[in-house]
N, C-alpha and C. Protein backbone atom coordinates (compact mmCIF):
# COMPACT_ATOMS: atom_id res chain seq x y z
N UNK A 1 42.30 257.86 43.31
CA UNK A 1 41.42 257.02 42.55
C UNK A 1 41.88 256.98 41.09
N UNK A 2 42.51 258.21 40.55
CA UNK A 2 42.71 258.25 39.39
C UNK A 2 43.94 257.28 39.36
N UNK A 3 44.88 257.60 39.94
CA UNK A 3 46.50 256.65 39.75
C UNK A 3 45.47 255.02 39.71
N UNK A 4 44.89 254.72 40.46
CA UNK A 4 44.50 253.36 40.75
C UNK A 4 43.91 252.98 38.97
N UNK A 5 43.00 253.70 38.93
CA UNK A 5 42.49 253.45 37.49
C UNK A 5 43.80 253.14 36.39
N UNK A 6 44.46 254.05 36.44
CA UNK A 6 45.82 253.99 35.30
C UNK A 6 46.08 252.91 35.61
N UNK A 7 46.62 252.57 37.00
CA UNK A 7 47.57 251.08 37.20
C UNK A 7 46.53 250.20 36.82
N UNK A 8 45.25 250.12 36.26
CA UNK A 8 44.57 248.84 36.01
C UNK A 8 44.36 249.06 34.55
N UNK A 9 45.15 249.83 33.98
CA UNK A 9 44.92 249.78 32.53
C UNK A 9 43.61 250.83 32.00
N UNK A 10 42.97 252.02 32.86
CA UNK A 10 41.98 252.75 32.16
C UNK A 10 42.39 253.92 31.89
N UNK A 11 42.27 254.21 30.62
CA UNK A 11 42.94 255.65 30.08
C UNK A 11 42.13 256.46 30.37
N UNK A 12 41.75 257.34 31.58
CA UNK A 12 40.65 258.27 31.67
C UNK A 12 41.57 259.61 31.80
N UNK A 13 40.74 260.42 31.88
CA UNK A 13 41.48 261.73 32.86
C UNK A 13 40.50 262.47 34.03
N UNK A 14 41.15 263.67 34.09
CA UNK A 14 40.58 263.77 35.49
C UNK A 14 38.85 264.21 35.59
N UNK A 15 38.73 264.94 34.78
CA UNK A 15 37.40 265.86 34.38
C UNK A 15 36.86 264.43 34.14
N UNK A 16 36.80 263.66 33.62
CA UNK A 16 36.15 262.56 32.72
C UNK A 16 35.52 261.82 34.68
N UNK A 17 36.63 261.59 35.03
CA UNK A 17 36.12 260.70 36.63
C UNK A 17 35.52 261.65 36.99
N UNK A 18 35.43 263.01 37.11
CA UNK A 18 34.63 263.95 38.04
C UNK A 18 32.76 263.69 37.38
N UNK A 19 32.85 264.03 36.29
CA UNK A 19 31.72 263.67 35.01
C UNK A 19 31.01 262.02 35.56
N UNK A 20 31.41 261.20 35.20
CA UNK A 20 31.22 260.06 35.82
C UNK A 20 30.59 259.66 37.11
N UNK A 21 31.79 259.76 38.26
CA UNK A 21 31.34 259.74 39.48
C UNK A 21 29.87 260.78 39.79
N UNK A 22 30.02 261.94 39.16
CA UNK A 22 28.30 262.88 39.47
C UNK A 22 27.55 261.90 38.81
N UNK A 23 27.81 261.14 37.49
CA UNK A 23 26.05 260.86 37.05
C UNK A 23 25.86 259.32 37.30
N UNK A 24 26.70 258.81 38.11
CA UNK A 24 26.31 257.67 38.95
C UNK A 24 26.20 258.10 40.37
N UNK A 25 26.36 259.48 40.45
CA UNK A 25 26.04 259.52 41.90
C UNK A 25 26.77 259.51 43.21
N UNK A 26 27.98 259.43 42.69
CA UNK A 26 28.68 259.15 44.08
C UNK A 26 29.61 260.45 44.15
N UNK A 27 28.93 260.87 44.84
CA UNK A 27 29.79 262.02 45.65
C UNK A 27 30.16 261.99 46.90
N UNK A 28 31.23 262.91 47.12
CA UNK A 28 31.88 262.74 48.43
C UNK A 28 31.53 263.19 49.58
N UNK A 29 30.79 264.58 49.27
CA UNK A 29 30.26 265.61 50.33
C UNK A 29 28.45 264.91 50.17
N UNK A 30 27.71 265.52 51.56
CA UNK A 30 26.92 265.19 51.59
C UNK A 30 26.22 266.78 51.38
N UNK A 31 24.93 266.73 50.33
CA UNK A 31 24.78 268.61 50.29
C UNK A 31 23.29 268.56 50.47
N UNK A 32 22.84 269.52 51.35
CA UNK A 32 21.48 269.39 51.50
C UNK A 32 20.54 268.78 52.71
N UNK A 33 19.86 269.24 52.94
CA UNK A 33 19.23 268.05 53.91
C UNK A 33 18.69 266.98 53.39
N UNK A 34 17.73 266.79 52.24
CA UNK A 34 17.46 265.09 52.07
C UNK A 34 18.79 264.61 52.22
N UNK A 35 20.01 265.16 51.43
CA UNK A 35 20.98 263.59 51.59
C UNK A 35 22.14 263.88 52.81
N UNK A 36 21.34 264.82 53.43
CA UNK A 36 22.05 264.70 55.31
C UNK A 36 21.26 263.53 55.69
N UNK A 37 19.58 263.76 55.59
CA UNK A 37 19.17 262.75 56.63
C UNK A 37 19.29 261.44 55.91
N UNK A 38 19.51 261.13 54.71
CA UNK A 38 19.32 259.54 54.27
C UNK A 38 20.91 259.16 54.51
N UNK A 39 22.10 260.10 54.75
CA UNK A 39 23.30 259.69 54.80
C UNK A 39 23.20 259.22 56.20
N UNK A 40 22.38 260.47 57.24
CA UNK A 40 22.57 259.86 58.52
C UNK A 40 21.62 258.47 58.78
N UNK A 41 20.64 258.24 58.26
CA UNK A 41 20.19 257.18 58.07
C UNK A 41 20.49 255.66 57.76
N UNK A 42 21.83 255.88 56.64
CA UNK A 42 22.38 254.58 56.31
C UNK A 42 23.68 254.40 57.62
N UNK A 43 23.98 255.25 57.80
CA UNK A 43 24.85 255.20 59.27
C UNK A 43 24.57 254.72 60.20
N UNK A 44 23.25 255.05 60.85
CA UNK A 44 22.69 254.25 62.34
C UNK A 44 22.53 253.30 61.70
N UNK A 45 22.21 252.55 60.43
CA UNK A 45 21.52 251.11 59.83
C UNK A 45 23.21 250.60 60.15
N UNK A 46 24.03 250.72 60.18
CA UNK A 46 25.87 250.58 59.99
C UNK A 46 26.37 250.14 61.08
N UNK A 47 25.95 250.98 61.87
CA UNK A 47 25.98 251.11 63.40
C UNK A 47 25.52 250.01 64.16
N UNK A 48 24.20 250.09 63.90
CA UNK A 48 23.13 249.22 64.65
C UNK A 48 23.46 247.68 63.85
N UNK A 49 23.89 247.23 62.67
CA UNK A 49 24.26 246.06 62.75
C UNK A 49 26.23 245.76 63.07
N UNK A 50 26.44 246.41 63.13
CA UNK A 50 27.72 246.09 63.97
C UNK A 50 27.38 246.00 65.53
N UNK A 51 26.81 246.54 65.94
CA UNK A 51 26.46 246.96 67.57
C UNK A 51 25.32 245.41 67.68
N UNK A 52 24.93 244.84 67.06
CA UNK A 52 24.12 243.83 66.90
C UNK A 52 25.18 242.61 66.98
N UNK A 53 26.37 242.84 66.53
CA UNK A 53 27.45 241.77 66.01
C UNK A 53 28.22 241.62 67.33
N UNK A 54 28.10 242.80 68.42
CA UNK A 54 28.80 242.87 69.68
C UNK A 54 30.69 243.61 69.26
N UNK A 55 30.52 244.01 68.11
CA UNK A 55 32.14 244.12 67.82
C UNK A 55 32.35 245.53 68.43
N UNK A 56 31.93 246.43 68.09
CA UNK A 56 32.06 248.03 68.26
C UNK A 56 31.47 248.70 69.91
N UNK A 57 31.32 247.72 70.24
CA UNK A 57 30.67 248.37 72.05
C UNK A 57 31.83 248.48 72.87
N UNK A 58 32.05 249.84 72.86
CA UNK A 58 32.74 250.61 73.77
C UNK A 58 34.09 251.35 73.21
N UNK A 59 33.81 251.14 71.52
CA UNK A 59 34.77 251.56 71.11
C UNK A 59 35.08 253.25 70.95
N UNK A 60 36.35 254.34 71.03
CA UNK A 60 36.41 255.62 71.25
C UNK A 60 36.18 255.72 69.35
N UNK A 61 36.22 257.40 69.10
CA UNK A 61 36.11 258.04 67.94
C UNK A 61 36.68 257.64 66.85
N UNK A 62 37.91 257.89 67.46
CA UNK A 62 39.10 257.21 66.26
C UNK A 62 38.83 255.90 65.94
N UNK A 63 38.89 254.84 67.40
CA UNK A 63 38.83 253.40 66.79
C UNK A 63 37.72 252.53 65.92
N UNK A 64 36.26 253.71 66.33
CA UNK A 64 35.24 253.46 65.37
C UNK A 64 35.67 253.94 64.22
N UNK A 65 36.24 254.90 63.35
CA UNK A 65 36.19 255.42 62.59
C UNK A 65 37.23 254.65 61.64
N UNK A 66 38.16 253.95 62.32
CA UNK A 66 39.09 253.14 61.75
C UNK A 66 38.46 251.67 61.71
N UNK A 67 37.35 251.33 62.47
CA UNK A 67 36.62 250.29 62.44
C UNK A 67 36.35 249.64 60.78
N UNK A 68 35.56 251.68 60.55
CA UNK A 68 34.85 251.32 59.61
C UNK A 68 35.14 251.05 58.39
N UNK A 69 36.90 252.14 58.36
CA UNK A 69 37.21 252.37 57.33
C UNK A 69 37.79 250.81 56.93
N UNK A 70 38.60 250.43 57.96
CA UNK A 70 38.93 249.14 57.36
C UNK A 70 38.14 248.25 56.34
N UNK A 71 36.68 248.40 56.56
CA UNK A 71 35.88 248.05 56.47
C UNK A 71 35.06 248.21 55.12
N UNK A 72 36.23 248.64 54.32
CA UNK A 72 36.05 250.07 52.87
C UNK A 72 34.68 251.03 53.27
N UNK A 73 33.94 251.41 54.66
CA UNK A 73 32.94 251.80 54.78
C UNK A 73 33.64 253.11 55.08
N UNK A 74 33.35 254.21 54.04
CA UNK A 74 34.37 255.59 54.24
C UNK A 74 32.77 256.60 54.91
N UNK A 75 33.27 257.07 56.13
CA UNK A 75 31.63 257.42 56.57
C UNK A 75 32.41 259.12 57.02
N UNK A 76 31.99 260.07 56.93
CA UNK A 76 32.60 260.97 58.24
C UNK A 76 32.61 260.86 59.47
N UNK A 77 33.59 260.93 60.28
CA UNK A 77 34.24 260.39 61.61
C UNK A 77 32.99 261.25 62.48
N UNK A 78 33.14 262.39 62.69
CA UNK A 78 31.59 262.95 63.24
C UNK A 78 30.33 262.82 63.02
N UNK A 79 30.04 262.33 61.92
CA UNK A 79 28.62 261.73 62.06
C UNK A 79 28.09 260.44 62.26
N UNK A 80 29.75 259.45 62.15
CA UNK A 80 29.28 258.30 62.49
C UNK A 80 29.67 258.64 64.27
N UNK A 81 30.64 259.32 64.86
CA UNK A 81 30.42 259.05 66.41
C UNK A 81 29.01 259.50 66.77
N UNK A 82 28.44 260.35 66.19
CA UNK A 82 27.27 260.94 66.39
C UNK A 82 26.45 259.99 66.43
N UNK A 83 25.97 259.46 65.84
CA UNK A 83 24.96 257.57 65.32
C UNK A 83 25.80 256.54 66.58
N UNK A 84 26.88 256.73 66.75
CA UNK A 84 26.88 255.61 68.03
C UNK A 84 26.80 255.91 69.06
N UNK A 85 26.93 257.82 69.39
CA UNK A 85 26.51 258.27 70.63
C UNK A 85 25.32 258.17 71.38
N UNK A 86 24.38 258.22 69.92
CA UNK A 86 22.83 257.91 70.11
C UNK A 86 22.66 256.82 70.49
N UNK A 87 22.50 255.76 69.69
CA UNK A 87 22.94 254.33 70.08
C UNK A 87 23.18 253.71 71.20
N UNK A 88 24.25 253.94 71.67
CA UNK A 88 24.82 253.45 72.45
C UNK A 88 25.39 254.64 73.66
N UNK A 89 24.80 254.96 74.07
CA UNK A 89 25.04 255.90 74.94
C UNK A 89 25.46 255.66 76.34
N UNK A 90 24.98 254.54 76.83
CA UNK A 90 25.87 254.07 78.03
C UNK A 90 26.38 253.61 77.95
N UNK A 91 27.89 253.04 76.67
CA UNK A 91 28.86 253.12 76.57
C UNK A 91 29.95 253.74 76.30
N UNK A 92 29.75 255.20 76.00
CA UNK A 92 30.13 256.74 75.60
C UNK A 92 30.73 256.76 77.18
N UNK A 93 29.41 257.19 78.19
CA UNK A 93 29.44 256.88 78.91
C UNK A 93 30.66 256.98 80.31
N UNK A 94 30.20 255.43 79.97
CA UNK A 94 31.04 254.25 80.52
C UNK A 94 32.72 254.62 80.49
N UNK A 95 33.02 254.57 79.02
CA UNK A 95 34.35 254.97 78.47
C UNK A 95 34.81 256.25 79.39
N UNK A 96 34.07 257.37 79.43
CA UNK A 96 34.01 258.51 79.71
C UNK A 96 34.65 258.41 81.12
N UNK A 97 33.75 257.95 82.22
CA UNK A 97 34.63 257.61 83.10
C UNK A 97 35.76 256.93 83.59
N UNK A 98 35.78 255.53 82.40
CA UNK A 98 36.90 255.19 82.56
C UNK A 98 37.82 255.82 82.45
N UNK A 99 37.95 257.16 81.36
CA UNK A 99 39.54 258.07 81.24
C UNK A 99 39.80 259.05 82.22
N UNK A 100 38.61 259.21 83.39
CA UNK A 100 39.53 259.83 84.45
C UNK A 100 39.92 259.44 85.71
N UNK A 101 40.97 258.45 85.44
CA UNK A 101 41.22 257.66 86.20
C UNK A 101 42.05 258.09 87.11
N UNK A 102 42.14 257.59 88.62
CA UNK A 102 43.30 258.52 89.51
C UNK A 102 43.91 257.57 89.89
N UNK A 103 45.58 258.03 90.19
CA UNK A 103 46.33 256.99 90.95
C UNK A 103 45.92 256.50 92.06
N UNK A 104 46.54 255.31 92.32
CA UNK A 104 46.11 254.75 93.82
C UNK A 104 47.34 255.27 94.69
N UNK A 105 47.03 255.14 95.78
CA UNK A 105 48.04 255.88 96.87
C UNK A 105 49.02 254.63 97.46
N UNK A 106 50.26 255.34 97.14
CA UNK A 106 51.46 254.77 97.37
C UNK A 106 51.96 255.05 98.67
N UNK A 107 52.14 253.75 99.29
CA UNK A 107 52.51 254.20 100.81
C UNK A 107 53.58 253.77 100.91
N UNK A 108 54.47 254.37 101.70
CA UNK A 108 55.84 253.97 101.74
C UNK A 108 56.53 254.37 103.19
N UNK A 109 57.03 253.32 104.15
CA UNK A 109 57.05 253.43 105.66
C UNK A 109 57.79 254.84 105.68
N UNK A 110 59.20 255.18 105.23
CA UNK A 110 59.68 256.60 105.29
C UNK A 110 61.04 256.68 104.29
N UNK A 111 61.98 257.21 104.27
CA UNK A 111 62.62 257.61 103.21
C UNK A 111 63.78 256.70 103.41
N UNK A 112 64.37 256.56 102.60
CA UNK A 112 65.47 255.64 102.37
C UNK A 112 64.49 254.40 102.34
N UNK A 113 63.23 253.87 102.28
CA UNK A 113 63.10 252.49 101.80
C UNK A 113 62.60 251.92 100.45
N UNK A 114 62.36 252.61 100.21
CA UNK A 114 62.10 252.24 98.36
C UNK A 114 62.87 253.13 97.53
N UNK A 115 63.56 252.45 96.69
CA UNK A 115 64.36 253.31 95.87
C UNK A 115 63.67 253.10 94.68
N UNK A 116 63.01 254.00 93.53
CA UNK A 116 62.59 253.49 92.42
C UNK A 116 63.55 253.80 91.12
N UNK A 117 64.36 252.79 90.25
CA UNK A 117 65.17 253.42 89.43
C UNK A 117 64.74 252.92 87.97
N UNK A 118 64.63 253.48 86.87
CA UNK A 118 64.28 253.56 85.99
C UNK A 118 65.31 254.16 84.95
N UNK A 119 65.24 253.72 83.64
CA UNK A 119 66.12 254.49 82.75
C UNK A 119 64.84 255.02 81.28
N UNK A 120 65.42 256.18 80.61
CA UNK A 120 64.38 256.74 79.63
C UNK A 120 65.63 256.32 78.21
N UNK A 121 64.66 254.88 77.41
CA UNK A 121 65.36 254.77 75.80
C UNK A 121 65.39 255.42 74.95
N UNK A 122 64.34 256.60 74.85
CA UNK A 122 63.85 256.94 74.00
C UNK A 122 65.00 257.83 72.74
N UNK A 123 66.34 258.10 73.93
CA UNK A 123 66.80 258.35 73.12
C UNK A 123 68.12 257.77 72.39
N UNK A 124 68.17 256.65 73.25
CA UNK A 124 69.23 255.53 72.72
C UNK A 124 69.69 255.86 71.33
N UNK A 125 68.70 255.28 70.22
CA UNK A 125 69.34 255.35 69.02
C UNK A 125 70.16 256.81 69.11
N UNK A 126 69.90 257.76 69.41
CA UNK A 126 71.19 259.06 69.23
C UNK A 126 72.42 259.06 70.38
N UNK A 127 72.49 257.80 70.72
CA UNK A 127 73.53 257.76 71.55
C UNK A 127 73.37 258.32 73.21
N UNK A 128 72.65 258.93 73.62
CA UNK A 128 72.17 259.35 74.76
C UNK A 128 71.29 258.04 75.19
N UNK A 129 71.65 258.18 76.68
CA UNK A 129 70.85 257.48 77.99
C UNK A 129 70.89 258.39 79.50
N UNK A 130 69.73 257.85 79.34
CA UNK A 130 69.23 258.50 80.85
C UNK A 130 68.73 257.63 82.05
N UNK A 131 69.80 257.57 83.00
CA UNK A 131 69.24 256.73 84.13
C UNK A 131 68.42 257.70 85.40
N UNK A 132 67.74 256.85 86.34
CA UNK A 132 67.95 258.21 87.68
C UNK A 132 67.57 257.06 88.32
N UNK A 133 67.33 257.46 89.77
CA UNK A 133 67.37 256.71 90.50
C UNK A 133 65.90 258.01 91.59
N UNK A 134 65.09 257.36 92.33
CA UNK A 134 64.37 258.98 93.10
C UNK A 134 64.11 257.70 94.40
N UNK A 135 63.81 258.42 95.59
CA UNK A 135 63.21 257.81 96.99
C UNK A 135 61.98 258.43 96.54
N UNK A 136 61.28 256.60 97.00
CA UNK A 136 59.76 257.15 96.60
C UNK A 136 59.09 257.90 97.79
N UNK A 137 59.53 258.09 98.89
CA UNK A 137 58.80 258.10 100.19
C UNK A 137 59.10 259.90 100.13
N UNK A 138 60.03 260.90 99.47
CA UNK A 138 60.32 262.10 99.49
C UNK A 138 60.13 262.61 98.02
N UNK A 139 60.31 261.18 97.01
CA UNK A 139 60.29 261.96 95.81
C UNK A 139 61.61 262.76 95.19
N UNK A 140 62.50 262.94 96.52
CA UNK A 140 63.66 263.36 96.10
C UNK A 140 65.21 262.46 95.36
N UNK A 141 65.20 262.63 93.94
CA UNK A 141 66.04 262.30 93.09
C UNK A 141 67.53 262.30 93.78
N UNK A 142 67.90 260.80 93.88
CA UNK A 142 69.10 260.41 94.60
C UNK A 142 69.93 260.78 93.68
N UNK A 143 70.05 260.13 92.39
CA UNK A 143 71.24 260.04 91.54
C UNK A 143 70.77 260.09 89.50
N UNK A 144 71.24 261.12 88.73
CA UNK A 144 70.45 260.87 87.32
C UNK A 144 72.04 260.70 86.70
N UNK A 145 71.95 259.76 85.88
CA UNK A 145 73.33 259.82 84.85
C UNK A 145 72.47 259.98 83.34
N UNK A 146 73.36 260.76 83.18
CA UNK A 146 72.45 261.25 81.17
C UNK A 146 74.37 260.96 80.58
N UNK A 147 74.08 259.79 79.71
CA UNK A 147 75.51 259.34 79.10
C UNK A 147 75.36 258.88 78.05
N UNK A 148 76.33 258.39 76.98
CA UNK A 148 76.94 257.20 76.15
C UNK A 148 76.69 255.52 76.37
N UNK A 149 76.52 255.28 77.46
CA UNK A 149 76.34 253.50 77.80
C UNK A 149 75.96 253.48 79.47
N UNK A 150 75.15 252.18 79.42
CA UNK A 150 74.76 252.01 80.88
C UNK A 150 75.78 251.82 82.12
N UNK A 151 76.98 251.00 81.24
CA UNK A 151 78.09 250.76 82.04
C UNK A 151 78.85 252.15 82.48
N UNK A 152 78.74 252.87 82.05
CA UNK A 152 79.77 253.74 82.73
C UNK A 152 78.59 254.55 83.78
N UNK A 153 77.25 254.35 83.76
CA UNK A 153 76.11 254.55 84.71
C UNK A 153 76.30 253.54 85.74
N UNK A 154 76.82 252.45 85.33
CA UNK A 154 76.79 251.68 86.65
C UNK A 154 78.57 252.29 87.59
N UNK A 155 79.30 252.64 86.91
CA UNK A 155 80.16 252.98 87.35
C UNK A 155 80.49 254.32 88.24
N UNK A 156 79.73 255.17 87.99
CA UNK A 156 79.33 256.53 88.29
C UNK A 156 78.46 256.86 89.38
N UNK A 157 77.77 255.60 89.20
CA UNK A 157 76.89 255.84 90.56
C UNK A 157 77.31 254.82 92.08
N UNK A 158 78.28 254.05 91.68
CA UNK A 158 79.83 253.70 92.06
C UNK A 158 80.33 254.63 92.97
N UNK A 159 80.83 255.55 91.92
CA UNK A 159 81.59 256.42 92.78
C UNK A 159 80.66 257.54 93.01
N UNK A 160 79.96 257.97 93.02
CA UNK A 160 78.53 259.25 93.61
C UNK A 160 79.18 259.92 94.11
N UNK A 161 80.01 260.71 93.54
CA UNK A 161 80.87 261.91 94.14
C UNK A 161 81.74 261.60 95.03
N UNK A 162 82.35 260.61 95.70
CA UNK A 162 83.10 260.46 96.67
C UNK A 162 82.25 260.52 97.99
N UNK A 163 81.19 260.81 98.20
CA UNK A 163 80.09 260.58 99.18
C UNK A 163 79.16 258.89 99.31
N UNK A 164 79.49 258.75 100.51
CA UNK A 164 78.68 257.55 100.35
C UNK A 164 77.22 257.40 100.34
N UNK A 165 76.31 256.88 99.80
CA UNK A 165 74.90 257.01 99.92
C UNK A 165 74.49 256.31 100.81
N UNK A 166 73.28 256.39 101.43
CA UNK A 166 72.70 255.25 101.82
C UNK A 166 72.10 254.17 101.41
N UNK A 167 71.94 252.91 101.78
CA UNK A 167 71.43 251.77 101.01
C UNK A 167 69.91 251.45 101.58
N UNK A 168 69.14 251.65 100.80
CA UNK A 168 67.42 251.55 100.79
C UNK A 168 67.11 250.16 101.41
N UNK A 169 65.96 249.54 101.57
CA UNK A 169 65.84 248.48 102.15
C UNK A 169 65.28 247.97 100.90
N UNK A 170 64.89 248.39 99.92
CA UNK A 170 63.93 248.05 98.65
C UNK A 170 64.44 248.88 97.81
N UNK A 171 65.03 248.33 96.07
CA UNK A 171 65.01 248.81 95.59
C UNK A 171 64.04 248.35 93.86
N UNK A 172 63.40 249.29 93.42
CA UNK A 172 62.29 248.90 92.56
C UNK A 172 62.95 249.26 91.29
N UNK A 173 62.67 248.59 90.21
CA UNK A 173 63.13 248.46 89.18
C UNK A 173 62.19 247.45 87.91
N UNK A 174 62.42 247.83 86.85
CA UNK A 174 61.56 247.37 85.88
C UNK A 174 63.25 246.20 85.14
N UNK A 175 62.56 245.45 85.02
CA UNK A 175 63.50 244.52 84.71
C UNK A 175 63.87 244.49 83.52
């Protein structure tokens, strides 16, 4: 706050904003119970007209809290989830079950027919790649190349040791 003041031309210092900000009142911490309950008070009023607006229903902790801030509304992240837990409680909820979600079951007639192959970028920029190749029906990893370039992955799995593989009836791939 202070740098901001300088860049707009106000010669203050620091004690001087501390002085200030107390005798207008604006402090950062909330101390006490009257200004717990009137802080939690202007919060559900915050709440309840956003939740009125339809914008914030079903939103998690963080994304309310970034809701607000965008919003220059600087609130504490726990007491405003607290005010929308109340609130809105069968969308807490709701959310709640949505995150324990389980896979659906993958069926696959028997081995050798789906091949699933995939490569990991993540580490491209350092020059590393990682291909593999797994049968989905065993789970067991046919072929992994960890290299320099894809091409010499396509080449490698080419030659697969001098052993020939078998050829899947399906092979799955992210394009």
């Amino acid at each position: 706050m202070l740098t901001v003041l300088h860049k707009e031309g106000f010669d203050i210092g620091k004690y001087t904003l501390v002085r200030l900000r107390f005798e207008l009142g604006l402090r950062r911490r909330v101390r006490g119970v009257q200004q717990s309950q009137e802080a939690d008070r202007l919060v559900r009023e915050l709440v309840a007209q956003e939740l009125e607006k339809g914008v914030i229903d079903g939103y998690g902790q963080r994304y309310l809290y970034t809701h607000f801030w965008q919003r220059g509304i600087i609130v504490a992240r726990d007491r405003l989830f607290e005010a929308y837990r109340t609130m809105n409680y069968e969308a807490v909820e709701r959310r709640k079950r949505d995150l324990q979600r389980h896979r659906g079951e993958y069926f696959v007639p028997g081995p050798n027919f789906v091949w699933s192959i995939d490569g990991y970028c993540k580490l491209r920029p350092y020059g590393v790649e990682i291909y593999a190749c797994i049968d989905a029906y065993s789970r067991y990893i046919v072929w992994v190349y960890i290299g320099i370039s894809a091409s010499t992955a396509r080449s490698q799995n080419n030659n697969a040791g001098g052993c020939p593989l078998p050829t899947p009836n399906v092979v799955r791939a992210r394009p």
